[in-house]
N, C-alpha and C. Protein backbone atom coordinates (compact mmCIF):
# COMPACT_ATOMS: atom_id res chain seq x y z
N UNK A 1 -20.18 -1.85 -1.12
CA UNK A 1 -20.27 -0.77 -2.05
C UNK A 1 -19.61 -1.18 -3.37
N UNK A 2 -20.32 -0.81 -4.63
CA UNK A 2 -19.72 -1.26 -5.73
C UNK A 2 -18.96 -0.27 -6.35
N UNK A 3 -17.63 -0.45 -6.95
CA UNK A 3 -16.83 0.77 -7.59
C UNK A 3 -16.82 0.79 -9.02
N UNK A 4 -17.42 1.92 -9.41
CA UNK A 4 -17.58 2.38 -10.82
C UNK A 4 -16.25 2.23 -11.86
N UNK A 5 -15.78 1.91 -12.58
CA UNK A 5 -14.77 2.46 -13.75
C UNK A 5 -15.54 3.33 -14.93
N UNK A 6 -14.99 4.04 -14.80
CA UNK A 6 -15.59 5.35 -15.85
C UNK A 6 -13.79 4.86 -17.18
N UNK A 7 -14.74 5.19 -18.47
CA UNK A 7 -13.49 5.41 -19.29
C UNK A 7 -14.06 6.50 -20.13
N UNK A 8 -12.98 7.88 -20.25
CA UNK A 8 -13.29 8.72 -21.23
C UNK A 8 -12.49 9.07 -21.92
N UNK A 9 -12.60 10.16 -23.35
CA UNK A 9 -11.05 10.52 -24.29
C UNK A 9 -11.43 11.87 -24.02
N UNK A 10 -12.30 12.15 -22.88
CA UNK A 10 -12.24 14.22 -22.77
C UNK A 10 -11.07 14.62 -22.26
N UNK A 11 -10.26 14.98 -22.83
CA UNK A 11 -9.09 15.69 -21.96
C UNK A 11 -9.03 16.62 -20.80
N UNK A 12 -9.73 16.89 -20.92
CA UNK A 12 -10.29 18.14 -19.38
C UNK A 12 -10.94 17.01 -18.18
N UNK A 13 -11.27 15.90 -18.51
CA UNK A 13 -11.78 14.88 -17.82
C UNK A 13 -10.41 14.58 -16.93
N UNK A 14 -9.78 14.10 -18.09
CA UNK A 14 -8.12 13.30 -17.71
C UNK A 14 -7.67 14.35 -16.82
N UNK A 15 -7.56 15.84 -17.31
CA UNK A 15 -6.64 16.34 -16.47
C UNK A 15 -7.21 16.94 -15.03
N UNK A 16 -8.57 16.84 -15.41
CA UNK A 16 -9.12 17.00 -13.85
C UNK A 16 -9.04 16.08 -13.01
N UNK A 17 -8.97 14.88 -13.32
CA UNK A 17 -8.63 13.54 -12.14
C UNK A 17 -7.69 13.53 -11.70
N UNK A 18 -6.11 13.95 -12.77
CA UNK A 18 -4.93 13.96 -12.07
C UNK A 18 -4.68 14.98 -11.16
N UNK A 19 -5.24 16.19 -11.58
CA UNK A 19 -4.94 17.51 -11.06
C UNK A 19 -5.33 17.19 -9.31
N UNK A 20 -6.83 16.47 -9.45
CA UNK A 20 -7.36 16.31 -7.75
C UNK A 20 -6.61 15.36 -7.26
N UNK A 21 -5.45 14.36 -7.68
CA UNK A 21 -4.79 13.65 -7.13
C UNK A 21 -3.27 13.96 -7.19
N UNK A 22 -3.36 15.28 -7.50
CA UNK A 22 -1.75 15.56 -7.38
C UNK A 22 -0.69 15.19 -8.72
N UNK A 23 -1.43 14.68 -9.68
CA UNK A 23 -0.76 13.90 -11.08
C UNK A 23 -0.30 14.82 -11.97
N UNK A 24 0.56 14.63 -12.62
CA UNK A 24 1.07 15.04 -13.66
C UNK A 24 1.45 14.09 -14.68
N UNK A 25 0.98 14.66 -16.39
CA UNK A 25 1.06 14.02 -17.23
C UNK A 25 2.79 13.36 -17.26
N UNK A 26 3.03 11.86 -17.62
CA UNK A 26 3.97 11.26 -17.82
C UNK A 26 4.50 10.34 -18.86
N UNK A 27 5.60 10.11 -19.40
CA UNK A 27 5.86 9.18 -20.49
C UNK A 27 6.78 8.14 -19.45
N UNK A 28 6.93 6.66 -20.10
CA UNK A 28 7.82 5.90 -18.98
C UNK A 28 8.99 6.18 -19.66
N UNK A 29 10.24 6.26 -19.16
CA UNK A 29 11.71 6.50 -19.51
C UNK A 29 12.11 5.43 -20.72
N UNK A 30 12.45 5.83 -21.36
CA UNK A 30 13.33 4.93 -23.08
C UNK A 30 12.10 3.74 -23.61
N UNK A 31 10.68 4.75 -23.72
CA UNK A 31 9.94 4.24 -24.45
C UNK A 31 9.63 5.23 -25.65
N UNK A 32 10.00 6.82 -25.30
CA UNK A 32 9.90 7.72 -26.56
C UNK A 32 10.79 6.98 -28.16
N UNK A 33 10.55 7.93 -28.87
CA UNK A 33 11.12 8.08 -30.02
C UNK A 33 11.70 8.91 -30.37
N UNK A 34 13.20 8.75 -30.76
CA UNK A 34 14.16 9.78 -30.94
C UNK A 34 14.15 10.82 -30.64
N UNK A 35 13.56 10.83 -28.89
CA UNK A 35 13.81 12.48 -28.24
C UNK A 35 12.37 13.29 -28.56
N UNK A 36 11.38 13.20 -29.75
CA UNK A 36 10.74 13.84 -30.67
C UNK A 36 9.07 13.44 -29.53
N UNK A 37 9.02 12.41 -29.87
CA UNK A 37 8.11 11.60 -29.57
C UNK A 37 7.32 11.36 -27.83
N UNK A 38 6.67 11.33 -27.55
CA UNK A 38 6.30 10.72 -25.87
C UNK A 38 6.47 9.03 -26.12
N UNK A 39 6.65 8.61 -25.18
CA UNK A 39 6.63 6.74 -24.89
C UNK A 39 5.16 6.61 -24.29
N UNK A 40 5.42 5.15 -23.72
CA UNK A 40 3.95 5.08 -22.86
C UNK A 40 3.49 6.01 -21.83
N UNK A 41 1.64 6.31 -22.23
CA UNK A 41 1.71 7.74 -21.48
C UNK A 41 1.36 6.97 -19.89
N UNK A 42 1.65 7.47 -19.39
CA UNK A 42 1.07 7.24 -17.77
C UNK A 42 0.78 8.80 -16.68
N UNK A 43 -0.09 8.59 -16.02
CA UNK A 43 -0.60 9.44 -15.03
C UNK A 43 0.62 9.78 -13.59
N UNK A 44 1.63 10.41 -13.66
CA UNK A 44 2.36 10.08 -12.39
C UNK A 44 2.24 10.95 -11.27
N UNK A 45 2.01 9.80 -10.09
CA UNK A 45 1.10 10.34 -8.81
C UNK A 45 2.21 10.64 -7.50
N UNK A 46 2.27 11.74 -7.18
CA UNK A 46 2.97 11.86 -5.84
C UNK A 46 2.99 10.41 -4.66
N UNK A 47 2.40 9.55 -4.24
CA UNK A 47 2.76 7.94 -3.86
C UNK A 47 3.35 7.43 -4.55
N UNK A 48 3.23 7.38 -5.91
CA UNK A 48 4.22 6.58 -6.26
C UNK A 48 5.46 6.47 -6.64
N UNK A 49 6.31 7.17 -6.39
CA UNK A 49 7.03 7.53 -6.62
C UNK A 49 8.12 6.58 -7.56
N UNK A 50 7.55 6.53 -8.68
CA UNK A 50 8.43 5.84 -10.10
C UNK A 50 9.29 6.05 -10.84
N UNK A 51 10.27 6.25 -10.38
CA UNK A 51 11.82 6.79 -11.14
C UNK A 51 11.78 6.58 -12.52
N UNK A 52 11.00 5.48 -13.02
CA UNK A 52 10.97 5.22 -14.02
C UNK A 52 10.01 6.30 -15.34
N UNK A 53 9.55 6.80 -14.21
CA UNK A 53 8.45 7.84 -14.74
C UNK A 53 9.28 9.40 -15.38
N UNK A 54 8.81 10.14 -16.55
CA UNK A 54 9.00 11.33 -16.62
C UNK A 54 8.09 12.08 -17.34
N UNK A 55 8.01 12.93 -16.71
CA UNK A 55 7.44 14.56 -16.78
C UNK A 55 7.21 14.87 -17.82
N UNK A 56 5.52 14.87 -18.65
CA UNK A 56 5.96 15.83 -19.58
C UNK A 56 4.84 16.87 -20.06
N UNK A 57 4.35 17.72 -20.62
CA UNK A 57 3.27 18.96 -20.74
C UNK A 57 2.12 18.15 -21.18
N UNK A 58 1.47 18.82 -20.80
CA UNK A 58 0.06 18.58 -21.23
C UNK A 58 -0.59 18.14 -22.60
N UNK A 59 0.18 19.10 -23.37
CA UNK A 59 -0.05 19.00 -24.89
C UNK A 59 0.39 17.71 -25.77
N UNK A 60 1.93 18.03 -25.14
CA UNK A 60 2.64 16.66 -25.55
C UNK A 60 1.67 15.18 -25.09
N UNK A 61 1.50 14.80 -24.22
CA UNK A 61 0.92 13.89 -23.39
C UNK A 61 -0.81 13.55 -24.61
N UNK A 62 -1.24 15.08 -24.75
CA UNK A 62 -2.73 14.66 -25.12
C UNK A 62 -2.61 14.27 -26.98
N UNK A 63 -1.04 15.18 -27.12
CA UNK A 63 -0.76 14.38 -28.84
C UNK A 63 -0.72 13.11 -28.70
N UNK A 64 -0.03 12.44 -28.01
CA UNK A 64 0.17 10.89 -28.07
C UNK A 64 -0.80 10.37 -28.04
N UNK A 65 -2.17 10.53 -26.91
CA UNK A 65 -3.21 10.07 -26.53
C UNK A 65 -3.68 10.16 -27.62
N UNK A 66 -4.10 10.87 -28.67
CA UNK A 66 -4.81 10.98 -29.67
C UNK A 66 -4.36 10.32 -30.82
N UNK A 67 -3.20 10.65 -31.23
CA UNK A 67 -2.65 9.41 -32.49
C UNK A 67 -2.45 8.08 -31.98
N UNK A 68 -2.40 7.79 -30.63
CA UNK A 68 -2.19 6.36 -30.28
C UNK A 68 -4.05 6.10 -29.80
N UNK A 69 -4.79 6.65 -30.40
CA UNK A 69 -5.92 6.27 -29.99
C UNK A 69 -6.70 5.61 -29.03
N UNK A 70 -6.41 6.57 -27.67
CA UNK A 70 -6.16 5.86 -26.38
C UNK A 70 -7.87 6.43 -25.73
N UNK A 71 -8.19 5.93 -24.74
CA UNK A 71 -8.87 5.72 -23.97
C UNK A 71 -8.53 6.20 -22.31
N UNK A 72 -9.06 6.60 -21.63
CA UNK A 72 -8.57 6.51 -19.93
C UNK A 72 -9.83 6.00 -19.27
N UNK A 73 -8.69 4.89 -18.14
CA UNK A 73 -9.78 3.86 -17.84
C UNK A 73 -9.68 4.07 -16.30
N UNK A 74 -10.23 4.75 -15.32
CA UNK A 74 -10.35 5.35 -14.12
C UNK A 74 -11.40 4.89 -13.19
N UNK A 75 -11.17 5.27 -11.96
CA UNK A 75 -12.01 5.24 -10.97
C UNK A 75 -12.16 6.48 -9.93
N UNK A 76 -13.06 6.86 -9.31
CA UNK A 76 -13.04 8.00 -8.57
C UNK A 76 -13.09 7.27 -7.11
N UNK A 77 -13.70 6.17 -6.80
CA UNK A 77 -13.51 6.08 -5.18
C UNK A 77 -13.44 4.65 -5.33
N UNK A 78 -12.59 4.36 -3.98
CA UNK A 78 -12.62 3.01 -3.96
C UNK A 78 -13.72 2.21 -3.02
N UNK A 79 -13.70 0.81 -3.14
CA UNK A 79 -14.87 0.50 -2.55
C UNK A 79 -15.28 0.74 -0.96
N UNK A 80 -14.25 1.72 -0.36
CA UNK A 80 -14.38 1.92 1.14
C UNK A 80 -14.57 3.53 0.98
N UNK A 81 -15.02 3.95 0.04
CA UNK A 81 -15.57 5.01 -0.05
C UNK A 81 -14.43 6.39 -0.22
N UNK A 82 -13.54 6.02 -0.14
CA UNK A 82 -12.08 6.90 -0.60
C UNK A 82 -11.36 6.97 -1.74
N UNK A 83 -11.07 7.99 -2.17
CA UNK A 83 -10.17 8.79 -3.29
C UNK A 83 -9.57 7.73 -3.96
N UNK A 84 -9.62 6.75 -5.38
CA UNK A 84 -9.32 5.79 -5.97
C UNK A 84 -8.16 6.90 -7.19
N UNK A 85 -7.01 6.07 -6.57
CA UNK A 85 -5.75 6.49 -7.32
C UNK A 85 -5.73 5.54 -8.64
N UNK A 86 -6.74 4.45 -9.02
CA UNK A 86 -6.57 3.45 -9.88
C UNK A 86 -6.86 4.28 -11.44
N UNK A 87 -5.91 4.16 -12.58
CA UNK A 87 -5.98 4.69 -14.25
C UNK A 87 -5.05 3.88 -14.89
N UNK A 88 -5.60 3.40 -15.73
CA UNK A 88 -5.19 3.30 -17.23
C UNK A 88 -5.16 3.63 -18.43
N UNK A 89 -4.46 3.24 -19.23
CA UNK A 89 -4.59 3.70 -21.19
C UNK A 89 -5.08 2.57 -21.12
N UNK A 90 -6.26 2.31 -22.33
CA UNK A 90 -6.66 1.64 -22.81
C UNK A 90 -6.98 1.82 -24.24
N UNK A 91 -6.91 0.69 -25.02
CA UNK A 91 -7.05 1.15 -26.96
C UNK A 91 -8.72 1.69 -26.73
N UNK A 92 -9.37 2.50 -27.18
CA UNK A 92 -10.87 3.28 -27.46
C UNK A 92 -11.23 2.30 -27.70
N UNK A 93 -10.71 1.12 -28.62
CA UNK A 93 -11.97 0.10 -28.88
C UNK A 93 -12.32 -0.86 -28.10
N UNK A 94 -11.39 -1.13 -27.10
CA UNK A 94 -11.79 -2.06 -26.35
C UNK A 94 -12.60 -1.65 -24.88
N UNK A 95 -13.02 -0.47 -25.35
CA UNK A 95 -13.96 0.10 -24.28
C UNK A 95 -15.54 0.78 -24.52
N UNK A 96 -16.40 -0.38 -24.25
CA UNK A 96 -17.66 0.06 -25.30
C UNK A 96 -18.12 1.35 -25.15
N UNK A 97 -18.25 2.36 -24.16
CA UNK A 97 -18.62 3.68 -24.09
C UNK A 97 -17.97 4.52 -23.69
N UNK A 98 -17.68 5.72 -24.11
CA UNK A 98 -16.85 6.43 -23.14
C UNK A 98 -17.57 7.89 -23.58
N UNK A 99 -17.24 9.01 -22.79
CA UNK A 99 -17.79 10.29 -22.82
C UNK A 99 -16.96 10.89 -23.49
């Protein structure tokens, strides 16, 4: 079976993938900017449990995504036919189509 990567910048996209996997929007710890700012955004998933990870709203999360002109680079199943926890940021340009 071959596994798809989908990449999109719909935000209702993003937050519906995390939502069915339990995710909540995340920045990694002492990558923000003076408190003000989000750091690197990441998806954080109940397995993984990444200390390094923190919590932050929705809004906040989709400002960054947008001035850092990001991309999400996903999968919905893996090649054994089950729930694919696999996402990334990716720069928009280095992803020729996205929805």
């Amino acid at each position: 079976m071959s596994v798809e990567s989908k990449a999109t910048v719909n935000h209702d996209e993003i937050k519906r993938w995390a939502e069915e996997r339990n995710g909540v929007p995340a920045t990694v710890k002492g990558t923000e900017h003076g408190g003000e700012e989000a750091g690197l955004l990441r998806i954080k998933l109940p397995q993984g449990e990444d200390e390094a990870l923190e919590e932050i709203g929705w809004e906040d999360f989709f400002k960054k995504f947008e001035e850092k002109n990001l991309a999400f680079l996903y999968q919905e199943t893996t090649t054994e036919g089950e729930r694919s926890y696999f996402s990334k940021f990716v720069d928009r340009s280095s992803v020729e189509a996205y929805a």
